[in-house]
PDB file of N, CA and C in Angstrom:
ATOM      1  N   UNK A   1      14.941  -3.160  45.808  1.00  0.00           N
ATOM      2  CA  UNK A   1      14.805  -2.219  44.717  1.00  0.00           C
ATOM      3  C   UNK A   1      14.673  -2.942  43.381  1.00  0.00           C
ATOM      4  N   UNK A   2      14.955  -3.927  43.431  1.00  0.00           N
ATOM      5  CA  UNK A   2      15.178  -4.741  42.210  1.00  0.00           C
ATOM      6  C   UNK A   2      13.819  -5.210  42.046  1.00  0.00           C
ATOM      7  N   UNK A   3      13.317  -5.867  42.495  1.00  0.00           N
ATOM      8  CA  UNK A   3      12.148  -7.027  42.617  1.00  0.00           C
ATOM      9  C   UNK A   3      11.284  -5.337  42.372  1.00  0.00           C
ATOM     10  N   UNK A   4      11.148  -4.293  42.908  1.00  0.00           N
ATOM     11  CA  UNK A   4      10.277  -3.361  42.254  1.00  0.00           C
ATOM     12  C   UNK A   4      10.406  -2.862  41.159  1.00  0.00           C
ATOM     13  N   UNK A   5      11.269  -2.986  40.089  1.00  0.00           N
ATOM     14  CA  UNK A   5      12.002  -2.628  39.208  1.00  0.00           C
ATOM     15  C   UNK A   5      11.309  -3.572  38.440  1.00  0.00           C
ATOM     16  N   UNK A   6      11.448  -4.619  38.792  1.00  0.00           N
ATOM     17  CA  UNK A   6      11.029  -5.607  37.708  1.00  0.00           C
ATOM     18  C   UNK A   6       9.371  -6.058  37.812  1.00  0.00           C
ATOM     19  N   UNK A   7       8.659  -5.491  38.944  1.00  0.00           N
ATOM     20  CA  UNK A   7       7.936  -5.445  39.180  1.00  0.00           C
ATOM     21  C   UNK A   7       6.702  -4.454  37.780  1.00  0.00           C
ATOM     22  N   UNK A   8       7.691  -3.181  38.349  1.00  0.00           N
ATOM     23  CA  UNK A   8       6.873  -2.368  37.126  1.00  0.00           C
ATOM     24  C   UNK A   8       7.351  -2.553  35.953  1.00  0.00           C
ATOM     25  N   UNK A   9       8.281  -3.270  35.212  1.00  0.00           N
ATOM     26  CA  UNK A   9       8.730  -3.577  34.023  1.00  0.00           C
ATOM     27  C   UNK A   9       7.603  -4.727  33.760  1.00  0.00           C
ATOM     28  N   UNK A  10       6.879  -5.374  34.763  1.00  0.00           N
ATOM     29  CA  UNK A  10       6.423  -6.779  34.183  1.00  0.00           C
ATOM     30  C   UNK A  10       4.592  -5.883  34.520  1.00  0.00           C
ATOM     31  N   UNK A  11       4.230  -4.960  35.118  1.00  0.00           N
ATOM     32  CA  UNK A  11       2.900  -3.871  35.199  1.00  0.00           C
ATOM     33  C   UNK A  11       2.928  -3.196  33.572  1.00  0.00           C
ATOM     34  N   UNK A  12       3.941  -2.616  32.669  1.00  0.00           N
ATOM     35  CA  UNK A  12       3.929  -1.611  32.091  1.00  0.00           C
ATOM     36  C   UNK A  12       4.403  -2.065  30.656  1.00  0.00           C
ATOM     37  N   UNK A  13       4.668  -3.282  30.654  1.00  0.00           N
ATOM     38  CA  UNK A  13       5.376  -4.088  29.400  1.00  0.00           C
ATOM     39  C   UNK A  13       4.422  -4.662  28.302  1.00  0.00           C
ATOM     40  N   UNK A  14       3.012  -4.401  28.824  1.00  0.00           N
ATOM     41  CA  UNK A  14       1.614  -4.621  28.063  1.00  0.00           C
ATOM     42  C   UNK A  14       1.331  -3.448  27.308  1.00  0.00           C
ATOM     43  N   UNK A  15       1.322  -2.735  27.996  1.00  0.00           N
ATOM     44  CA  UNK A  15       0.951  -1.031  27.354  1.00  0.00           C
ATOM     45  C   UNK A  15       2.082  -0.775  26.223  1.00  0.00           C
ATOM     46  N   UNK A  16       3.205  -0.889  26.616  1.00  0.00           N
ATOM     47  CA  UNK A  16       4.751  -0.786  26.059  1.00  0.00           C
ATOM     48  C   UNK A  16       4.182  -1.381  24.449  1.00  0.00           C
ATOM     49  N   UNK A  17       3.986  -2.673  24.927  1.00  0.00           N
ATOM     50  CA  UNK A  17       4.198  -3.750  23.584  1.00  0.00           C
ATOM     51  C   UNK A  17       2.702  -3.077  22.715  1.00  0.00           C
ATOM     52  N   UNK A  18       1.941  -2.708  23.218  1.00  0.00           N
ATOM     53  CA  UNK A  18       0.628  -2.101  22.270  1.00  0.00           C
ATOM     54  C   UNK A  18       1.022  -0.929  22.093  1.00  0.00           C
ATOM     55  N   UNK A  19       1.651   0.160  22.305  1.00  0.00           N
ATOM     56  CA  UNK A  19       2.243   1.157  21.740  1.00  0.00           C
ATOM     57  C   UNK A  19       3.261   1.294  20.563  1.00  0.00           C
ATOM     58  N   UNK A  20       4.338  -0.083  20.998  1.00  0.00           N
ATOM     59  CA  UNK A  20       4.964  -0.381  20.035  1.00  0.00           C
ATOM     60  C   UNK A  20       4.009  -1.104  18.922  1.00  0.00           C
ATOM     61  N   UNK A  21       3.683  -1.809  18.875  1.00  0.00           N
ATOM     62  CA  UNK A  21       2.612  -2.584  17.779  1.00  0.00           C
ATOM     63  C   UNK A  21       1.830  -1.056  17.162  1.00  0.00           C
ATOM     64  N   UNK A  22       0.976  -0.312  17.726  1.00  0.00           N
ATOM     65  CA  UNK A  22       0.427   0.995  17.135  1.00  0.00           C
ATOM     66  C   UNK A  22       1.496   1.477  16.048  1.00  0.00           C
ATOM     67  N   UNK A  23       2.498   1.712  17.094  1.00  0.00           N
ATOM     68  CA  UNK A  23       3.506   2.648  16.335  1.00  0.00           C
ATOM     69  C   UNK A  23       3.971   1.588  14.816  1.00  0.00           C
ATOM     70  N   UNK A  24       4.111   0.738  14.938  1.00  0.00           N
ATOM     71  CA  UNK A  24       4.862  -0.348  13.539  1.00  0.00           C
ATOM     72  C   UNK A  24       3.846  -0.451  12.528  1.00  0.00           C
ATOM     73  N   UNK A  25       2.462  -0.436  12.795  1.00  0.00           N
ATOM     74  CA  UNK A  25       1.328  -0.641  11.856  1.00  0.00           C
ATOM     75  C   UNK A  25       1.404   0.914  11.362  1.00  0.00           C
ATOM     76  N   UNK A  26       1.555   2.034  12.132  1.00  0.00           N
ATOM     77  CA  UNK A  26       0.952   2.901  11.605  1.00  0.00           C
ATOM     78  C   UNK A  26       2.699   3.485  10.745  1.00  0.00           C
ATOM     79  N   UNK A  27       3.390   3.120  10.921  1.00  0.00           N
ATOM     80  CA  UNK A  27       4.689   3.135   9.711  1.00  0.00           C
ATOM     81  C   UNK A  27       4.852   2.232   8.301  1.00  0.00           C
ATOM     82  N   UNK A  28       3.437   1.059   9.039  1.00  0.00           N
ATOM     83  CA  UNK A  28       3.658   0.155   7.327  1.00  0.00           C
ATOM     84  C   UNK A  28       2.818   0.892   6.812  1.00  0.00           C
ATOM     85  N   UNK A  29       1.818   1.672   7.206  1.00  0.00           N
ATOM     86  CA  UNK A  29       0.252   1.908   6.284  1.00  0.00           C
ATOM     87  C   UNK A  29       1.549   3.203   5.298  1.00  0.00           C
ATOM     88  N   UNK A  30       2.126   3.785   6.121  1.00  0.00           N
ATOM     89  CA  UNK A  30       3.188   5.048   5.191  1.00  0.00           C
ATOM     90  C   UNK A  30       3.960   4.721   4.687  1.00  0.00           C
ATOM     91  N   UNK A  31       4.699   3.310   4.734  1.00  0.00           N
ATOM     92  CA  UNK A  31       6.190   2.987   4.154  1.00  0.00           C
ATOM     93  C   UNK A  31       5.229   2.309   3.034  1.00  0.00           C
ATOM     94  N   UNK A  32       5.573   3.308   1.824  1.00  0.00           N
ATOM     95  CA  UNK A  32       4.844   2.639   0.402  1.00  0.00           C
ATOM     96  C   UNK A  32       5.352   3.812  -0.820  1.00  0.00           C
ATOM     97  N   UNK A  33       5.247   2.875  -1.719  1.00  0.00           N
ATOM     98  CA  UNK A  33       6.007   3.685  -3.141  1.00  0.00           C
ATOM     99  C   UNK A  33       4.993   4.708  -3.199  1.00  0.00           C
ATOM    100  N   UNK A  34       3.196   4.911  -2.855  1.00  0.00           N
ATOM    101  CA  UNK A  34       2.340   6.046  -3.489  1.00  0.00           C
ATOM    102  C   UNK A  34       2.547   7.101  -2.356  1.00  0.00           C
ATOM    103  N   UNK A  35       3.370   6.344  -1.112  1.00  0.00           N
ATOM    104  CA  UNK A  35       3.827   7.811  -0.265  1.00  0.00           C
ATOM    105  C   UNK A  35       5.308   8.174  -0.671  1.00  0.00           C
ATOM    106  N   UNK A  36       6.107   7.819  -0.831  1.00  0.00           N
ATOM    107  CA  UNK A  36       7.271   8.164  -1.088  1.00  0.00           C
ATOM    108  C   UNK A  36       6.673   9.330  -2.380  1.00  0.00           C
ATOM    109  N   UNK A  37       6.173   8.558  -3.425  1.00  0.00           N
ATOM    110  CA  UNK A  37       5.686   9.554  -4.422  1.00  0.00           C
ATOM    111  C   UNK A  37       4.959  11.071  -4.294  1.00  0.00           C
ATOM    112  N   UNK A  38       4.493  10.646  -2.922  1.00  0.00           N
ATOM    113  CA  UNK A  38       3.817  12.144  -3.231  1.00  0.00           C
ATOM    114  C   UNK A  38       4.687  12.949  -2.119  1.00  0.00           C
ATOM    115  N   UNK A  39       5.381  12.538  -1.124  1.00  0.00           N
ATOM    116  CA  UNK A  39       6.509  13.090  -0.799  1.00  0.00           C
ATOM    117  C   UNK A  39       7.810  13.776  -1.029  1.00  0.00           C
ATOM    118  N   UNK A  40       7.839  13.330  -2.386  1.00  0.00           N
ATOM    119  CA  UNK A  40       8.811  13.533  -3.427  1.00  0.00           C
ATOM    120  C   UNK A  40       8.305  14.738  -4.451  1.00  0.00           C
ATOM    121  N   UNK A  41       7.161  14.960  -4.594  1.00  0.00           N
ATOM    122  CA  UNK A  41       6.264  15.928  -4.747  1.00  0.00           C
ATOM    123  C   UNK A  41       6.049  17.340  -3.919  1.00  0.00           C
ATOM    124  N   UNK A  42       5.810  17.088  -2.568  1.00  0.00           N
ATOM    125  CA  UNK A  42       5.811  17.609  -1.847  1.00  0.00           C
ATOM    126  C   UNK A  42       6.722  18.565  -1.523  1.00  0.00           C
ATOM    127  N   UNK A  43       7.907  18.150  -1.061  1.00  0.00           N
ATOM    128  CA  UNK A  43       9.604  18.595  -0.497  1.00  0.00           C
ATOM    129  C   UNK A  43      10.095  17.997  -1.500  1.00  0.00           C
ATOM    130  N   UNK A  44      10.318  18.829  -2.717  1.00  0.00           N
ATOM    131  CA  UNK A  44      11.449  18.591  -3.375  1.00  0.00           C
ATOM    132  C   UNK A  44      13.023  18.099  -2.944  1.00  0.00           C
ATOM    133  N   UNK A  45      13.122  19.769  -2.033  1.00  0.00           N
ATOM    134  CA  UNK A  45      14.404  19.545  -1.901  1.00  0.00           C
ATOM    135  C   UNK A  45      14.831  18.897  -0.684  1.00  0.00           C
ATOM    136  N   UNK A  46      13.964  18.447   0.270  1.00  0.00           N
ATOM    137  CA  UNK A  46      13.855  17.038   1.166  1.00  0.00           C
ATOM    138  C   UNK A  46      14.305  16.174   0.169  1.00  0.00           C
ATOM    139  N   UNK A  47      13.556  15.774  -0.757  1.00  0.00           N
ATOM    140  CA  UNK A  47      13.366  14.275  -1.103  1.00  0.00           C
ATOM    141  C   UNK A  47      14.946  14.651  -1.745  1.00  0.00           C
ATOM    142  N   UNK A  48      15.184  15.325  -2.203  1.00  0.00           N
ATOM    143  CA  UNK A  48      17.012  15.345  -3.173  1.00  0.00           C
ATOM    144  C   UNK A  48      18.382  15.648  -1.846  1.00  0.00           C
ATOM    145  N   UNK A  49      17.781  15.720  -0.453  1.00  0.00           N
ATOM    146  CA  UNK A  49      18.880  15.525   0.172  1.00  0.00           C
ATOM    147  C   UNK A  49      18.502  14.380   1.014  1.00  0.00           C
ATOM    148  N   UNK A  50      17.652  13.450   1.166  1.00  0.00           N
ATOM    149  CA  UNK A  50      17.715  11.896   1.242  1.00  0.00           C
ATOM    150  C   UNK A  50      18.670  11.232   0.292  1.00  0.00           C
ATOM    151  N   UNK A  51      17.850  11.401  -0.964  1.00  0.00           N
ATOM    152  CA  UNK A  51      18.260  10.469  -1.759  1.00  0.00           C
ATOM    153  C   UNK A  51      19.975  10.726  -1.798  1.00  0.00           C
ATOM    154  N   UNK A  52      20.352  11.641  -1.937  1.00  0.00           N
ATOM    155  CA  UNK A  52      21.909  11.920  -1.545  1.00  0.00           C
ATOM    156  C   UNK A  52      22.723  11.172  -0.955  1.00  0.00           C
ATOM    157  N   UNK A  53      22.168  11.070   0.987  1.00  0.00           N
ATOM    158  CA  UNK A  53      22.301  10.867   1.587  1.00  0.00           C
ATOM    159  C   UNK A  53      22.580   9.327   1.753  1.00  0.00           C
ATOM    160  N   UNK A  54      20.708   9.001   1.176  1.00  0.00           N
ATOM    161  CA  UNK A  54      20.856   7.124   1.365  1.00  0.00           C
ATOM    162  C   UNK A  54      21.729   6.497  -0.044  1.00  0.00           C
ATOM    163  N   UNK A  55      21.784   7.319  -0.905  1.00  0.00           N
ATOM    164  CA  UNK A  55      22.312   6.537  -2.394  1.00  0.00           C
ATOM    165  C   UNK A  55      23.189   7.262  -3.226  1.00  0.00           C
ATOM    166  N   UNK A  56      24.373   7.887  -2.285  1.00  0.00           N
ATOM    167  CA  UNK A  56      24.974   8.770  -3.008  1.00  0.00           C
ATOM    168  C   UNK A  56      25.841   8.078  -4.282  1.00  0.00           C
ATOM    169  N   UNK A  57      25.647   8.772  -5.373  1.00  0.00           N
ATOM    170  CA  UNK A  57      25.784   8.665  -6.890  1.00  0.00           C
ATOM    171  C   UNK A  57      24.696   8.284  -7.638  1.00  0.00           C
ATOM    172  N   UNK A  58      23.705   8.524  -6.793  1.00  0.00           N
ATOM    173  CA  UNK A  58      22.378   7.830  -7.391  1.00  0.00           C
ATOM    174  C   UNK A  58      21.813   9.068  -8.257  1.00  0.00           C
ATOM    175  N   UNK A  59      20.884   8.102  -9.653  1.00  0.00           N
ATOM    176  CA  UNK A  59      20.778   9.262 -10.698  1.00  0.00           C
ATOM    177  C   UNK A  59      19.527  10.242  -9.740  1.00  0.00           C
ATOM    178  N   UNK A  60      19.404  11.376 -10.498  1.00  0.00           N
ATOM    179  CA  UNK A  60      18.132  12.336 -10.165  1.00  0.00           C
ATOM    180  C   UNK A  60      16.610  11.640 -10.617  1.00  0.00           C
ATOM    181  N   UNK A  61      15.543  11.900  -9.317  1.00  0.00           N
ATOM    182  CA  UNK A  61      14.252  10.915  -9.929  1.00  0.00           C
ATOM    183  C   UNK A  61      13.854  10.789  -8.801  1.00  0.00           C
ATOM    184  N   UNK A  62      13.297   9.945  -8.535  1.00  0.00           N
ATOM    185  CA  UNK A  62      12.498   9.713  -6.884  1.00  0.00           C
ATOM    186  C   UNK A  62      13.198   8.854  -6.892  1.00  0.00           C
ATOM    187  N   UNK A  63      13.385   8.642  -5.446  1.00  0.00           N
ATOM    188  CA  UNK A  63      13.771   7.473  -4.773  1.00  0.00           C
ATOM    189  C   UNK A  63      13.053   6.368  -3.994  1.00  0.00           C
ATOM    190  N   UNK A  64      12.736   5.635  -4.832  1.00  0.00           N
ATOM    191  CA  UNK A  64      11.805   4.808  -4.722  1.00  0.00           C
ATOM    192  C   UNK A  64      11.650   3.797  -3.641  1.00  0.00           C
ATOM    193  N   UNK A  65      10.884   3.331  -3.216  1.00  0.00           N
ATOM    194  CA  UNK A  65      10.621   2.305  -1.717  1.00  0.00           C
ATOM    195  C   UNK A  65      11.580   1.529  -2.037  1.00  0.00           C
ATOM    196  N   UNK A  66      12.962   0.847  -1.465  1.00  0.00           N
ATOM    197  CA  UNK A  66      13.333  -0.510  -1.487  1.00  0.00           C
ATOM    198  C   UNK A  66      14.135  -0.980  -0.314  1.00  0.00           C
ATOM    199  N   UNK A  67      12.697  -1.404   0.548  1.00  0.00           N
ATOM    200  CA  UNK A  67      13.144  -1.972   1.685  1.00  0.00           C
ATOM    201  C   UNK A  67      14.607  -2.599   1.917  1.00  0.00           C
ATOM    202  N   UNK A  68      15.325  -2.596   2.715  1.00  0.00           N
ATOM    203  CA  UNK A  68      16.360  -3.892   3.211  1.00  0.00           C
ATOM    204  C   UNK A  68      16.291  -3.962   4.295  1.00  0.00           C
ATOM    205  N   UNK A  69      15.638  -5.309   4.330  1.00  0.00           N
ATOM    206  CA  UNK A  69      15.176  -6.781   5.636  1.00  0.00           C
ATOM    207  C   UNK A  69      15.212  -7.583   5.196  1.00  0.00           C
TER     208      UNK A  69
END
């Protein structure tokens, strides 16, 4: 059971890794200050219960891109 296990882990781990890669490119093209901006536009009151959330005491305003990595 094993050796088939790892069998299709080592068949399906190509597709996996290009799905993941799709998925990460198509989050950098959106993770950007002119989307946050117009998001913040968009859903007001989205964007004021993030910012809450990620920066509570933080002043009123957009909450602007700042990655931590």
């Amino acid at each position: 059971m094993a050796s088939l296990q790892q069998g299709l882990r080592q068949a399906i781990e190509p597709a996996l890794a290009g799905m993941r890669a799709a998925r990460d490119s198509a989050h950098r093209e959106i993770d950007s200050p002119a989307e946050y901006e117009r998001l913040s536009r968009a859903c007001p009151a989205d964007q004021k219960r993030l910012r809450a959330a990620v920066r509570p005491g933080a002043k009123p305003g957009l909450l602007v891109h700042d990655p931590v990595r």
